[in-house]
PDB file of N, CA and C in Angstrom:
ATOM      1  N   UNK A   1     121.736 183.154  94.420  1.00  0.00           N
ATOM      2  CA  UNK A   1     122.211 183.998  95.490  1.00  0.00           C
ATOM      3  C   UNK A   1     123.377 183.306  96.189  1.00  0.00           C
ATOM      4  N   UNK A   2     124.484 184.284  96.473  1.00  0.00           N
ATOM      5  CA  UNK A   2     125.774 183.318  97.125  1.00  0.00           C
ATOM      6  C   UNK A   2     125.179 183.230  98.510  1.00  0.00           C
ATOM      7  N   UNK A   3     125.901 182.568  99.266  1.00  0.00           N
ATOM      8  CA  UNK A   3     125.789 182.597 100.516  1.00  0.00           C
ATOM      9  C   UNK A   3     126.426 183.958 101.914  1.00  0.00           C
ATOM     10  N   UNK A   4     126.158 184.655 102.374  1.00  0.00           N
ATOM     11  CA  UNK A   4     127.004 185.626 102.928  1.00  0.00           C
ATOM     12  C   UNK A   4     127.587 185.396 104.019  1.00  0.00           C
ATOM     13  N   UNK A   5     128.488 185.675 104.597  1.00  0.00           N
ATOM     14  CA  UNK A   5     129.560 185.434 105.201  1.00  0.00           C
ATOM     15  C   UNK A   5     129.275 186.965 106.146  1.00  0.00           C
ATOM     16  N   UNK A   6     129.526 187.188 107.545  1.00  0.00           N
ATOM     17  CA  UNK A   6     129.970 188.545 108.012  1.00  0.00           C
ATOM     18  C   UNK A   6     131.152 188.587 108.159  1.00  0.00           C
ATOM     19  N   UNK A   7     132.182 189.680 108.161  1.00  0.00           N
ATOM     20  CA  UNK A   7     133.011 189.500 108.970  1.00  0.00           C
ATOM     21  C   UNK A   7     133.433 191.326 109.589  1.00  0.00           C
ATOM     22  N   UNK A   8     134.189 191.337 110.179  1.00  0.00           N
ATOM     23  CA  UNK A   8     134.339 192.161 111.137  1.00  0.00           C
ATOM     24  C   UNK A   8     135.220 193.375 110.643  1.00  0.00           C
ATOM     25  N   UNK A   9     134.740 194.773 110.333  1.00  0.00           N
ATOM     26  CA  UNK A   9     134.979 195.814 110.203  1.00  0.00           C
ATOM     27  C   UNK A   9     135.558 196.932 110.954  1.00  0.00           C
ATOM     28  N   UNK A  10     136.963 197.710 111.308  1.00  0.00           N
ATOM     29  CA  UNK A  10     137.180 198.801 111.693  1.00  0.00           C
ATOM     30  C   UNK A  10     136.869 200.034 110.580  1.00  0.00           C
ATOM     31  N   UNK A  11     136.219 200.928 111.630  1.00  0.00           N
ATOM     32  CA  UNK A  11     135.435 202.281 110.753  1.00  0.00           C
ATOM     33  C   UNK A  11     135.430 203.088 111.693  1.00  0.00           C
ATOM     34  N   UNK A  12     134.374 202.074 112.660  1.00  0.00           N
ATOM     35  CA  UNK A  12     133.502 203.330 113.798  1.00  0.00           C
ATOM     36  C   UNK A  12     134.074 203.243 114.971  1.00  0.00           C
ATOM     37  N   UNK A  13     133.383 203.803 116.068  1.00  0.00           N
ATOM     38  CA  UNK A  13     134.079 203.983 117.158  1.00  0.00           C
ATOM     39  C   UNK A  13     133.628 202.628 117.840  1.00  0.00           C
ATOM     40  N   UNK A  14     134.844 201.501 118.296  1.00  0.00           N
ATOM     41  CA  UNK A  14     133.913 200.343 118.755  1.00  0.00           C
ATOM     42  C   UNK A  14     135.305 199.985 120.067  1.00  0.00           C
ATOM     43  N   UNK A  15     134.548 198.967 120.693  1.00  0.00           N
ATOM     44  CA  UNK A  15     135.276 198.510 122.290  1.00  0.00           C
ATOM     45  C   UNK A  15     136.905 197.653 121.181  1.00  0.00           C
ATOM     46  N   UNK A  16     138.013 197.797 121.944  1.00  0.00           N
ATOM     47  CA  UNK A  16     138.832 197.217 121.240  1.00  0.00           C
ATOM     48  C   UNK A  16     138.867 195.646 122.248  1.00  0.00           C
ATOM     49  N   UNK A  17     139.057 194.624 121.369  1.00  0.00           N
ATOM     50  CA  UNK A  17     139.335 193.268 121.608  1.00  0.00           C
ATOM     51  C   UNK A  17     140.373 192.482 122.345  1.00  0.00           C
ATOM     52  N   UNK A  18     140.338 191.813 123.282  1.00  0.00           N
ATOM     53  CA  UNK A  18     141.497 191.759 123.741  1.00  0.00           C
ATOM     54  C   UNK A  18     142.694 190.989 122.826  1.00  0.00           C
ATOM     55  N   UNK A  19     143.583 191.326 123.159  1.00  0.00           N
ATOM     56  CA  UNK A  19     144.942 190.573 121.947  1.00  0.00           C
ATOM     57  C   UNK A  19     144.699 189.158 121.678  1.00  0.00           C
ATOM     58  N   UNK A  20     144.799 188.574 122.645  1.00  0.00           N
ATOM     59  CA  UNK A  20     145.075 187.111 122.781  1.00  0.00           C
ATOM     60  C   UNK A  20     143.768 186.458 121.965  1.00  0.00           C
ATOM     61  N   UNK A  21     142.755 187.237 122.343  1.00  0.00           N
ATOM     62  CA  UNK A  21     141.131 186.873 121.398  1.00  0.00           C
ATOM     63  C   UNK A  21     141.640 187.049 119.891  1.00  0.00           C
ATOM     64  N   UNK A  22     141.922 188.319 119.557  1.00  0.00           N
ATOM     65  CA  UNK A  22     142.006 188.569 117.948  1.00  0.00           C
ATOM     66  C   UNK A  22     142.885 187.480 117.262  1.00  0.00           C
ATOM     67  N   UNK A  23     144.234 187.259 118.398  1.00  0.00           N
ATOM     68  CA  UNK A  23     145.650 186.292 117.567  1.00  0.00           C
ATOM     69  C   UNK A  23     144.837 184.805 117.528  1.00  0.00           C
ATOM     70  N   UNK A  24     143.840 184.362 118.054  1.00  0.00           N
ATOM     71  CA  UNK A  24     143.416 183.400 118.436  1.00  0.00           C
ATOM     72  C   UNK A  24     142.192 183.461 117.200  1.00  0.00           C
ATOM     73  N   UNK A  25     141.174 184.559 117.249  1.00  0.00           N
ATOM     74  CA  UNK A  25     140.418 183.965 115.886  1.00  0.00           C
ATOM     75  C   UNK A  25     140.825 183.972 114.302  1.00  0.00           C
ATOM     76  N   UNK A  26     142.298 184.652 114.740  1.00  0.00           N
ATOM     77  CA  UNK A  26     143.112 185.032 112.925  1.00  0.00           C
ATOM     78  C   UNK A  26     143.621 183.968 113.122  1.00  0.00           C
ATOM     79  N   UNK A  27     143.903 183.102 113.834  1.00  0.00           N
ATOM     80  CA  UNK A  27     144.506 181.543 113.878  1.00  0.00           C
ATOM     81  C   UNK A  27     143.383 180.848 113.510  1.00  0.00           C
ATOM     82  N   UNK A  28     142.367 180.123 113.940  1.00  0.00           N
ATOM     83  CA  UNK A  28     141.103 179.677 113.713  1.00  0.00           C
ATOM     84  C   UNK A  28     140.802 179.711 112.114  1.00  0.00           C
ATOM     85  N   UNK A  29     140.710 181.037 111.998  1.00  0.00           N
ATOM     86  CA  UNK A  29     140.420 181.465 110.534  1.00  0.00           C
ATOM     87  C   UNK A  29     141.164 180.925 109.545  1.00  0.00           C
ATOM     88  N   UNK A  30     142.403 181.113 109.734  1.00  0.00           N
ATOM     89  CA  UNK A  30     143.865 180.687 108.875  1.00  0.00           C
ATOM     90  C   UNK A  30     143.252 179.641 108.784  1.00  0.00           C
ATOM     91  N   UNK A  31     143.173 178.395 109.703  1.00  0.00           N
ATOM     92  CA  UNK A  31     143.256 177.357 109.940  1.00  0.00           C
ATOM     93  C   UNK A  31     141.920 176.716 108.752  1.00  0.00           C
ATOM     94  N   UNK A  32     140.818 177.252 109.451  1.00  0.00           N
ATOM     95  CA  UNK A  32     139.962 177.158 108.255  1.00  0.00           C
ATOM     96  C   UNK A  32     139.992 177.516 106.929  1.00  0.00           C
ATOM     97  N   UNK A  33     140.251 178.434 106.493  1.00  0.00           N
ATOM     98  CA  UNK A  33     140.857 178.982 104.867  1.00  0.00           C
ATOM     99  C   UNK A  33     142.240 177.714 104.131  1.00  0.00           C
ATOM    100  N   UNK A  34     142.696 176.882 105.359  1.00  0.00           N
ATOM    101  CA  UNK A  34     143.888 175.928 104.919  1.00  0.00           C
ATOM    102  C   UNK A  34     143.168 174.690 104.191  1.00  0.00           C
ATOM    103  N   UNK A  35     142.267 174.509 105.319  1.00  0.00           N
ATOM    104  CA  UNK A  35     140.959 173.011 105.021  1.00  0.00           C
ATOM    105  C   UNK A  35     140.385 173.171 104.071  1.00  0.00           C
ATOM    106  N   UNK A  36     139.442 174.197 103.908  1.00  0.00           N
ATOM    107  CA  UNK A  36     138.367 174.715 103.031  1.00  0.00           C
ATOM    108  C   UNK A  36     139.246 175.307 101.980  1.00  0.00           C
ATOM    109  N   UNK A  37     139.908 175.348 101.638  1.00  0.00           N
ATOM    110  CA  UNK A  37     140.831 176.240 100.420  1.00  0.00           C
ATOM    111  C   UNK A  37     139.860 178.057 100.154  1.00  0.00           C
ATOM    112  N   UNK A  38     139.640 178.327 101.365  1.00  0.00           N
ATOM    113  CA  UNK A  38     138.665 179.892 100.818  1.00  0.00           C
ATOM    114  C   UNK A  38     139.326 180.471 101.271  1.00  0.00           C
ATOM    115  N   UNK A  39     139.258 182.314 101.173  1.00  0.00           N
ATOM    116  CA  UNK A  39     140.164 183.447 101.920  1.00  0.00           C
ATOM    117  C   UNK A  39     139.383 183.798 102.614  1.00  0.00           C
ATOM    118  N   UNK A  40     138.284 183.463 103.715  1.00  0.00           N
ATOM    119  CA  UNK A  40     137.247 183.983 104.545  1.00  0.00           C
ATOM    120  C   UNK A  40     138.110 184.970 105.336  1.00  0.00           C
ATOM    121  N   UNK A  41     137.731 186.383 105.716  1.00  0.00           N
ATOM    122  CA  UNK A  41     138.294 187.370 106.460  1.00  0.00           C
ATOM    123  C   UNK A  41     138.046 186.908 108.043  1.00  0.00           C
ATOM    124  N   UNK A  42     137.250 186.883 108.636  1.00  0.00           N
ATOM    125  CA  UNK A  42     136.108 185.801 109.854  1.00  0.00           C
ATOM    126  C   UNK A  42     135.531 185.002 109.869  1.00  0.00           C
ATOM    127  N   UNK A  43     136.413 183.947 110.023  1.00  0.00           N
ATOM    128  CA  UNK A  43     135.460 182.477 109.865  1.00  0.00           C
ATOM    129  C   UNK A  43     134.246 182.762 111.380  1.00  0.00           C
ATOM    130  N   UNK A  44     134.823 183.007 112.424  1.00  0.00           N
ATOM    131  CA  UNK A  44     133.989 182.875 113.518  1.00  0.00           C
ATOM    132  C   UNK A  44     133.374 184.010 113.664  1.00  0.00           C
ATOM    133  N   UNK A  45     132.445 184.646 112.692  1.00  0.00           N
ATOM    134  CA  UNK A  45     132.060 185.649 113.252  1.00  0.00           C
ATOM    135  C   UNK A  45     130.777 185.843 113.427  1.00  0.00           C
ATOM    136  N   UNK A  46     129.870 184.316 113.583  1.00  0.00           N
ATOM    137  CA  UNK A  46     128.747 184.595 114.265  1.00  0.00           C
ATOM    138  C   UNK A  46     127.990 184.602 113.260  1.00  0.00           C
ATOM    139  N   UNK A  47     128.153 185.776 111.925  1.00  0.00           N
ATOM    140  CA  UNK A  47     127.037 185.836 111.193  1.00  0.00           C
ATOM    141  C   UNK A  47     127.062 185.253 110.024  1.00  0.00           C
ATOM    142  N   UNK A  48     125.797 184.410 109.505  1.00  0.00           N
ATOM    143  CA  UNK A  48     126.376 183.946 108.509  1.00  0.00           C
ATOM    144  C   UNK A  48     124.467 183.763 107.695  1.00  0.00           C
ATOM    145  N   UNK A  49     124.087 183.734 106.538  1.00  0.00           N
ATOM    146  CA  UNK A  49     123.226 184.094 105.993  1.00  0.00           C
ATOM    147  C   UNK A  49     122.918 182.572 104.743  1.00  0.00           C
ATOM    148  N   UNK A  50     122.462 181.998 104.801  1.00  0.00           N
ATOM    149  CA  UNK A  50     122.232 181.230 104.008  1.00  0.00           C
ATOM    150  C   UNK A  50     120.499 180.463 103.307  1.00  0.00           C
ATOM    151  N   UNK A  51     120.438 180.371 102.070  1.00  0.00           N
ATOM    152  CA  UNK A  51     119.171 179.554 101.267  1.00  0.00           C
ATOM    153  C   UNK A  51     118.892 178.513 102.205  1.00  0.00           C
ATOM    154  N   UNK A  52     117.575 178.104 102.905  1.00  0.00           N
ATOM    155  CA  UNK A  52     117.026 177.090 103.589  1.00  0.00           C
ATOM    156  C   UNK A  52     117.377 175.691 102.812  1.00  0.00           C
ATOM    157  N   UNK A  53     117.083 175.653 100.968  1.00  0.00           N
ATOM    158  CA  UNK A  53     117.554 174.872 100.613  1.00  0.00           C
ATOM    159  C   UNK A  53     118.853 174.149 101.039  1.00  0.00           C
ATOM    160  N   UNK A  54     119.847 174.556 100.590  1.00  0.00           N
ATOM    161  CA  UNK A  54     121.171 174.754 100.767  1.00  0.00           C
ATOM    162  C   UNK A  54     121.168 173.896 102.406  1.00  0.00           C
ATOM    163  N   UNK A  55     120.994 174.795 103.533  1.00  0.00           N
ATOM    164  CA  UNK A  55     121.397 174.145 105.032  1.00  0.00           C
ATOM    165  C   UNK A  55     120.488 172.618 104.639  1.00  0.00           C
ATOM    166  N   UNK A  56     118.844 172.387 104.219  1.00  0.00           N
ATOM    167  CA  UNK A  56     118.483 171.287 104.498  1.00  0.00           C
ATOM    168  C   UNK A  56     119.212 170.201 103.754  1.00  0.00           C
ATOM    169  N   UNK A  57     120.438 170.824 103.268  1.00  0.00           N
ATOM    170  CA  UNK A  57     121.449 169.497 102.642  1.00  0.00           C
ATOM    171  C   UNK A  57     122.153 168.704 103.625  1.00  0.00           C
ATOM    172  N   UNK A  58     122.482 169.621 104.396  1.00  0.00           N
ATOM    173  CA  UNK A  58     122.894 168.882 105.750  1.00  0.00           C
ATOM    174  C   UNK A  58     122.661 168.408 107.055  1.00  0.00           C
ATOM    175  N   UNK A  59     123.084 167.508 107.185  1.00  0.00           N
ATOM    176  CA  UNK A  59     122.861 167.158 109.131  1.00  0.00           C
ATOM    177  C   UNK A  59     123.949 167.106 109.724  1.00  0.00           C
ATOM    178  N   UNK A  60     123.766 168.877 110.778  1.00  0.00           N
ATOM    179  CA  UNK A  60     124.716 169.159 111.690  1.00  0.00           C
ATOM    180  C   UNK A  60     124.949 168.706 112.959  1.00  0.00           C
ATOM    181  N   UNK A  61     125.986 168.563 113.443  1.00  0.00           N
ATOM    182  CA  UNK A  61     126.132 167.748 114.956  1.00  0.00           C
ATOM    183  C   UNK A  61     126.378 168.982 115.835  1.00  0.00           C
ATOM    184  N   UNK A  62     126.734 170.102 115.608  1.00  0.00           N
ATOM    185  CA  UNK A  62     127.525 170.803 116.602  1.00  0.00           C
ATOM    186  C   UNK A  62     126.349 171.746 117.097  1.00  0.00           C
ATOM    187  N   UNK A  63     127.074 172.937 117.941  1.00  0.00           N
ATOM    188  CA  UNK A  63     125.847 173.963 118.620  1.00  0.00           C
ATOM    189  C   UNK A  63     126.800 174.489 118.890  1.00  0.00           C
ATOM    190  N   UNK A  64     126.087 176.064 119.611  1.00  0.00           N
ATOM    191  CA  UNK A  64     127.412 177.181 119.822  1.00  0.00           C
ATOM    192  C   UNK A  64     128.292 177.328 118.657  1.00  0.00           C
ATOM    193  N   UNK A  65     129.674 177.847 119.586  1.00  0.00           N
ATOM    194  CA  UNK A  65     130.675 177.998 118.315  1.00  0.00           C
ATOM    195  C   UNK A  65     131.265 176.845 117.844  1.00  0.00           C
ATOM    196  N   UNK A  66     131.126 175.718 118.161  1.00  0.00           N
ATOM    197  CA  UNK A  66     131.424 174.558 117.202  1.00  0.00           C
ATOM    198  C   UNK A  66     130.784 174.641 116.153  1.00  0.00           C
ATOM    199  N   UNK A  67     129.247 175.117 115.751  1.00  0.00           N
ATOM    200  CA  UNK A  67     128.662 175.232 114.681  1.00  0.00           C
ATOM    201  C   UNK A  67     129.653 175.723 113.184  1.00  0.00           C
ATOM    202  N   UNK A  68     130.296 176.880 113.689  1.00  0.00           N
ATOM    203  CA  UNK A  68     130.689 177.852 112.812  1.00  0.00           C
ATOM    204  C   UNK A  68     132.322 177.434 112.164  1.00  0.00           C
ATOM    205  N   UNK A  69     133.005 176.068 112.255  1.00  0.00           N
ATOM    206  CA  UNK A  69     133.753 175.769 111.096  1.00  0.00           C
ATOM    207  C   UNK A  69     132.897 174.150 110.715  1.00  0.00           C
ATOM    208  N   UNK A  70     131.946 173.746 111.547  1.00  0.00           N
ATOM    209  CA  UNK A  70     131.230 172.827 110.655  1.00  0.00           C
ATOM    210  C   UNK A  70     130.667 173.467 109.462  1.00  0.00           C
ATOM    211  N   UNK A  71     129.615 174.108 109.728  1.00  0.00           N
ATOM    212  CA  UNK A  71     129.009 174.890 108.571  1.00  0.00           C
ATOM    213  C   UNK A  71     130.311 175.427 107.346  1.00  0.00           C
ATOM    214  N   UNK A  72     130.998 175.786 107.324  1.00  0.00           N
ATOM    215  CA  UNK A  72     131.958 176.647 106.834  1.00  0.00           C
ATOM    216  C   UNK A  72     132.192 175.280 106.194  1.00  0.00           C
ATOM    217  N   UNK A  73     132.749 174.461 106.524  1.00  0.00           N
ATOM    218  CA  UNK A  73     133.611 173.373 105.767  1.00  0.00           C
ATOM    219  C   UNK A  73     132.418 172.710 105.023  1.00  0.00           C
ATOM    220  N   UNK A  74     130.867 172.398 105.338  1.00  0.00           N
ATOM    221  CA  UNK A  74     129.900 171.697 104.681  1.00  0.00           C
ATOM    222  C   UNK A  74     129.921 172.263 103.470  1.00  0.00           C
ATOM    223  N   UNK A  75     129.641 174.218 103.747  1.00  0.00           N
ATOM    224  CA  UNK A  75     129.477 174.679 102.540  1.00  0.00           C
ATOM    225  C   UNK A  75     131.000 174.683 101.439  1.00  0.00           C
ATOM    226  N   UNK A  76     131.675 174.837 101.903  1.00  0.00           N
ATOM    227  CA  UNK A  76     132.847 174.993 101.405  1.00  0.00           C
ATOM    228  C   UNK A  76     133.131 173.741 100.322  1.00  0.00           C
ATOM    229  N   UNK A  77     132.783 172.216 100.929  1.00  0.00           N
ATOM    230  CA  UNK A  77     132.642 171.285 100.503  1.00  0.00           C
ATOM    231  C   UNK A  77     131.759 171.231  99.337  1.00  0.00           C
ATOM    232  N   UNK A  78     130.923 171.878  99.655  1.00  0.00           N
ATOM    233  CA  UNK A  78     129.818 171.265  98.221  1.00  0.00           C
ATOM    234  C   UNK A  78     129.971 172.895  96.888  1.00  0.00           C
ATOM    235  N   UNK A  79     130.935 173.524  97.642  1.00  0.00           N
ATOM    236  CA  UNK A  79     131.421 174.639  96.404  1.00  0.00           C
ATOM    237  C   UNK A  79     130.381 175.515  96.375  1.00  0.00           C
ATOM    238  N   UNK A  80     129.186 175.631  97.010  1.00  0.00           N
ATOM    239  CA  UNK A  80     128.420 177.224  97.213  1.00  0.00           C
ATOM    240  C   UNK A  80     129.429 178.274  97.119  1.00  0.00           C
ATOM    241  N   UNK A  81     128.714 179.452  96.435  1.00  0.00           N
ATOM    242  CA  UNK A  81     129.572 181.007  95.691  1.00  0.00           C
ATOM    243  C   UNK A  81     129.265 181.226  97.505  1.00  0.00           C
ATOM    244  N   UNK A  82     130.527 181.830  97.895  1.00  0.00           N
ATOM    245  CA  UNK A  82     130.364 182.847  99.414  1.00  0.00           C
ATOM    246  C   UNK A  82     130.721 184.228  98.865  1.00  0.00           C
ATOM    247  N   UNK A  83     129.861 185.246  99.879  1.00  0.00           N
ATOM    248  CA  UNK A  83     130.548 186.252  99.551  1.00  0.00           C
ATOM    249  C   UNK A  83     130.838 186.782 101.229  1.00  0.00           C
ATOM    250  N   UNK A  84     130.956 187.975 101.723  1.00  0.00           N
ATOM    251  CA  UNK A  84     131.481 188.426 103.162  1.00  0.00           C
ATOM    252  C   UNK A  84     130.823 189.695 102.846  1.00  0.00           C
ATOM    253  N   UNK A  85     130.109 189.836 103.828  1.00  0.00           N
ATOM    254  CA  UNK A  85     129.322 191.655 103.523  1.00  0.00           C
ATOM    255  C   UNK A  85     130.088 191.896 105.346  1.00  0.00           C
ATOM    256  N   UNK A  86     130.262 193.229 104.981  1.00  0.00           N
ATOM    257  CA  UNK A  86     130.913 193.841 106.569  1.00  0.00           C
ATOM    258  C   UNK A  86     129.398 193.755 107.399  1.00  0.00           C
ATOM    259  N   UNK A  87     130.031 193.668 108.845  1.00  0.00           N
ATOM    260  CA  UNK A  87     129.489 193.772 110.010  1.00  0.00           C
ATOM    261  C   UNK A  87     130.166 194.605 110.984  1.00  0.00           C
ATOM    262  N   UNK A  88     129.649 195.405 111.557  1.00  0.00           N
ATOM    263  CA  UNK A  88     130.269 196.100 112.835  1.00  0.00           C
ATOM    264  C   UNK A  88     130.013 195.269 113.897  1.00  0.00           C
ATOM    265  N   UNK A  89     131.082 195.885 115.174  1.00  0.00           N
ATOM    266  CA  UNK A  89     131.276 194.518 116.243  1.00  0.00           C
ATOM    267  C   UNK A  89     131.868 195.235 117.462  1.00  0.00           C
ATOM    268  N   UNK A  90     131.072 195.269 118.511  1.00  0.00           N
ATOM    269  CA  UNK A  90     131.719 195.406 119.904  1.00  0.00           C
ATOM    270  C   UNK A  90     131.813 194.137 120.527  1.00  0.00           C
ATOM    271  N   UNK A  91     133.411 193.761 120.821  1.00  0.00           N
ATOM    272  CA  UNK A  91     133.944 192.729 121.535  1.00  0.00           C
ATOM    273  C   UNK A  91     133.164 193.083 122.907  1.00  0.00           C
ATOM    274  N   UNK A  92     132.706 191.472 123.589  1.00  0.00           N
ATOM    275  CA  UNK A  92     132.257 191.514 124.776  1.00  0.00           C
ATOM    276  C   UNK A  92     133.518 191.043 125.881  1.00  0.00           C
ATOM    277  N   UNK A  93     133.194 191.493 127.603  1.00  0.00           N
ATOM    278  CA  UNK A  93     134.091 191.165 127.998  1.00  0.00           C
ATOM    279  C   UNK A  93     133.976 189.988 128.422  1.00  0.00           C
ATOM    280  N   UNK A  94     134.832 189.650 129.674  1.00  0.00           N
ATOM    281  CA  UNK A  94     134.112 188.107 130.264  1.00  0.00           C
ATOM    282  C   UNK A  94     132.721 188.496 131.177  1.00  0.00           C
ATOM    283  N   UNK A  95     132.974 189.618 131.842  1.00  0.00           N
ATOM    284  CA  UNK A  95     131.399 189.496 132.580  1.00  0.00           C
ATOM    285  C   UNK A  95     130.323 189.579 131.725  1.00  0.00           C
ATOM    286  N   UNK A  96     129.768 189.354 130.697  1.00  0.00           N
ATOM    287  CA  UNK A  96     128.448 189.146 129.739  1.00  0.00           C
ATOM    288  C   UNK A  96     128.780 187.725 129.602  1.00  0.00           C
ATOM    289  N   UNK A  97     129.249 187.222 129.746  1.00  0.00           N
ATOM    290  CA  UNK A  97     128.935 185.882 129.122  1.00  0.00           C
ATOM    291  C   UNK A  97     130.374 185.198 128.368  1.00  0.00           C
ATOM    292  N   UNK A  98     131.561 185.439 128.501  1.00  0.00           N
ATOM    293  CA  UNK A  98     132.336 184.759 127.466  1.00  0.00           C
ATOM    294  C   UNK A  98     133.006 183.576 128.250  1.00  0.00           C
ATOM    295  N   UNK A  99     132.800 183.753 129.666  1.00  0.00           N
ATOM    296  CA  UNK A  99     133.435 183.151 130.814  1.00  0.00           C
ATOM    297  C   UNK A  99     132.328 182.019 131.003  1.00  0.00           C
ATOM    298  N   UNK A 100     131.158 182.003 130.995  1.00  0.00           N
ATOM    299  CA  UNK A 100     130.105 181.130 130.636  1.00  0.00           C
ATOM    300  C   UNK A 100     130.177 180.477 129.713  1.00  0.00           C
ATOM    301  N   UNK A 101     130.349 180.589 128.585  1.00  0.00           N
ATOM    302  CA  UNK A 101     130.610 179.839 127.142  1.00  0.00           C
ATOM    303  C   UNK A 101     131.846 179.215 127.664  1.00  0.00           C
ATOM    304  N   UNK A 102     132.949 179.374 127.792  1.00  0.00           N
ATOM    305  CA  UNK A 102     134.002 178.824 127.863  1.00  0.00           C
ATOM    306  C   UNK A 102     133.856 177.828 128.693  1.00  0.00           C
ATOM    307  N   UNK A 103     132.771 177.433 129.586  1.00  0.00           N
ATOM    308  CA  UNK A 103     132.762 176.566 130.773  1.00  0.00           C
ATOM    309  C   UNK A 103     131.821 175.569 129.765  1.00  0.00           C
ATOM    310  N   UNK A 104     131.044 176.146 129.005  1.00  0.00           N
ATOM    311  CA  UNK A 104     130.350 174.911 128.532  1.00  0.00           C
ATOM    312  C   UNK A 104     130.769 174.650 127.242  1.00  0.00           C
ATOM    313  N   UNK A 105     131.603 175.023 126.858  1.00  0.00           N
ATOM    314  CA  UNK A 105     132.497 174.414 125.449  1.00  0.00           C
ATOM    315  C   UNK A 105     133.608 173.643 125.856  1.00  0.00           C
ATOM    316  N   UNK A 106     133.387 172.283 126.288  1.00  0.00           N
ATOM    317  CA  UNK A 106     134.582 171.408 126.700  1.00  0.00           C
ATOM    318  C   UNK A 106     135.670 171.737 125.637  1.00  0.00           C
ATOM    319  N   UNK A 107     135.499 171.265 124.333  1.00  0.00           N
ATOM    320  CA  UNK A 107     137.027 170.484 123.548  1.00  0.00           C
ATOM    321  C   UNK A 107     136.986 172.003 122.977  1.00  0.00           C
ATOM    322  N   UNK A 108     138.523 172.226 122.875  1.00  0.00           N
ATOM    323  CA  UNK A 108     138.912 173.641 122.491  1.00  0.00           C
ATOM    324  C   UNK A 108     139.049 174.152 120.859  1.00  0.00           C
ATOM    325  N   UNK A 109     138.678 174.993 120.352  1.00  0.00           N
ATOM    326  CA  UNK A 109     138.074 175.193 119.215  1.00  0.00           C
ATOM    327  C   UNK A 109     139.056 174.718 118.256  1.00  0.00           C
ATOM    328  N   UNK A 110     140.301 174.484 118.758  1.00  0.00           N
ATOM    329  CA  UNK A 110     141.564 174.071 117.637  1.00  0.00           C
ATOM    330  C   UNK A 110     140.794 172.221 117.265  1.00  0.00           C
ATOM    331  N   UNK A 111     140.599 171.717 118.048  1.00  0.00           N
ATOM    332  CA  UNK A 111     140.261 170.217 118.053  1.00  0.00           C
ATOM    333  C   UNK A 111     138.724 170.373 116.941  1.00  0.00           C
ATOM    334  N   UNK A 112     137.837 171.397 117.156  1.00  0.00           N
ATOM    335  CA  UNK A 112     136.386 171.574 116.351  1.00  0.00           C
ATOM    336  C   UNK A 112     137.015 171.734 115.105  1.00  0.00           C
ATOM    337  N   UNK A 113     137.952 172.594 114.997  1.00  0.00           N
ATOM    338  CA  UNK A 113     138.214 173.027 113.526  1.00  0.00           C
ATOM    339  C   UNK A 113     139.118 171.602 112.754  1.00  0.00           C
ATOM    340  N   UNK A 114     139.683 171.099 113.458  1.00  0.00           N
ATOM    341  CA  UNK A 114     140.075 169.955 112.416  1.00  0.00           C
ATOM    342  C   UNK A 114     139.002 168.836 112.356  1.00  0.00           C
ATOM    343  N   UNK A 115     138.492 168.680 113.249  1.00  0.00           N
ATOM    344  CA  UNK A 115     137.331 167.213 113.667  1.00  0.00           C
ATOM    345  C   UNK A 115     136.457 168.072 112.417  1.00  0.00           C
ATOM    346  N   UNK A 116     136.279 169.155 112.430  1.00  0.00           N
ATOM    347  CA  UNK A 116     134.679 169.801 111.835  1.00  0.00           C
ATOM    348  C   UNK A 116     135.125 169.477 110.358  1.00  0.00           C
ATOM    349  N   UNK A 117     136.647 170.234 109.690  1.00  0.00           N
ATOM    350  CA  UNK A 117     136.693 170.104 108.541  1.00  0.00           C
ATOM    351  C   UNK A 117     137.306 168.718 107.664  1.00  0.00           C
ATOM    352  N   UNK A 118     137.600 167.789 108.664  1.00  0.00           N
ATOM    353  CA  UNK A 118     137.913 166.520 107.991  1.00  0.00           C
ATOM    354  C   UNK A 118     136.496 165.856 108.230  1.00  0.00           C
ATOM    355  N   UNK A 119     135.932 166.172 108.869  1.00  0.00           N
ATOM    356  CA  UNK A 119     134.580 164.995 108.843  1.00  0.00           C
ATOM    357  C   UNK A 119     133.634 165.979 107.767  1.00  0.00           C
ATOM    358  N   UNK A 120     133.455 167.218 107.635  1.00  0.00           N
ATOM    359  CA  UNK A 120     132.638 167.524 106.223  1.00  0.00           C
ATOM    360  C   UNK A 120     132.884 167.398 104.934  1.00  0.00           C
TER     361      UNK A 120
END
């Protein structure tokens, strides 16, 4: 079984994202697809599906969204088949919570994505 990947689908009727968010996770993404040599559509998109085997190969340091280009580069590293099955997605605003995360994610996700994929 490959590993699945979500990433983020226009179809239905959903909240639109703010700009600066979208130019910011298609950067991220790029960035990861450069390290990892993969064409992932959403690296950060939260969902991601994997064999228990497989994760107990590794020991992860991160939490939150630092998790999500560690993982990406571990698997990427050891050459697991990925595949990307769609997900639908309403962007949240800052009052749920994105303004909260941002206070407790010190180092900014550009610094996770290189620290994450040169150290896996």
């Amino acid at each position: 079984m490959a590993e699945k990947f979500g990433f983020l689908i226009v179809g239905e009727v959903r909240r639109v994202l703010y700009f600066w968010h979208f130019v910011g996770n298609k950067f991220l993404t790029l960035l990861s697809n450069m390290f990892t040599n993969l064409n992932l559509t959403d690296m950060e998109s939260g969902f991601k599906v994997f064999k228990r085997d497989l994760l107990q190969r590794f020991r992860f340091q991160e939490n939150h969204f630092r998790f999500e280009p560690e993982v990406t580069g571990k698997v990427a590293k050891l050459g697991a088949s990925i595949n990307e099955v769609a997900v639908s997605y309403g962007g949240r605003t800052y009052a749920p919570g994105k303004s909260e995360l941002a206070r407790r994610l010190q180092r900014p996700p550009l610094h996770f994505q290189i620290q994450s994929h040169l150290s896996a």
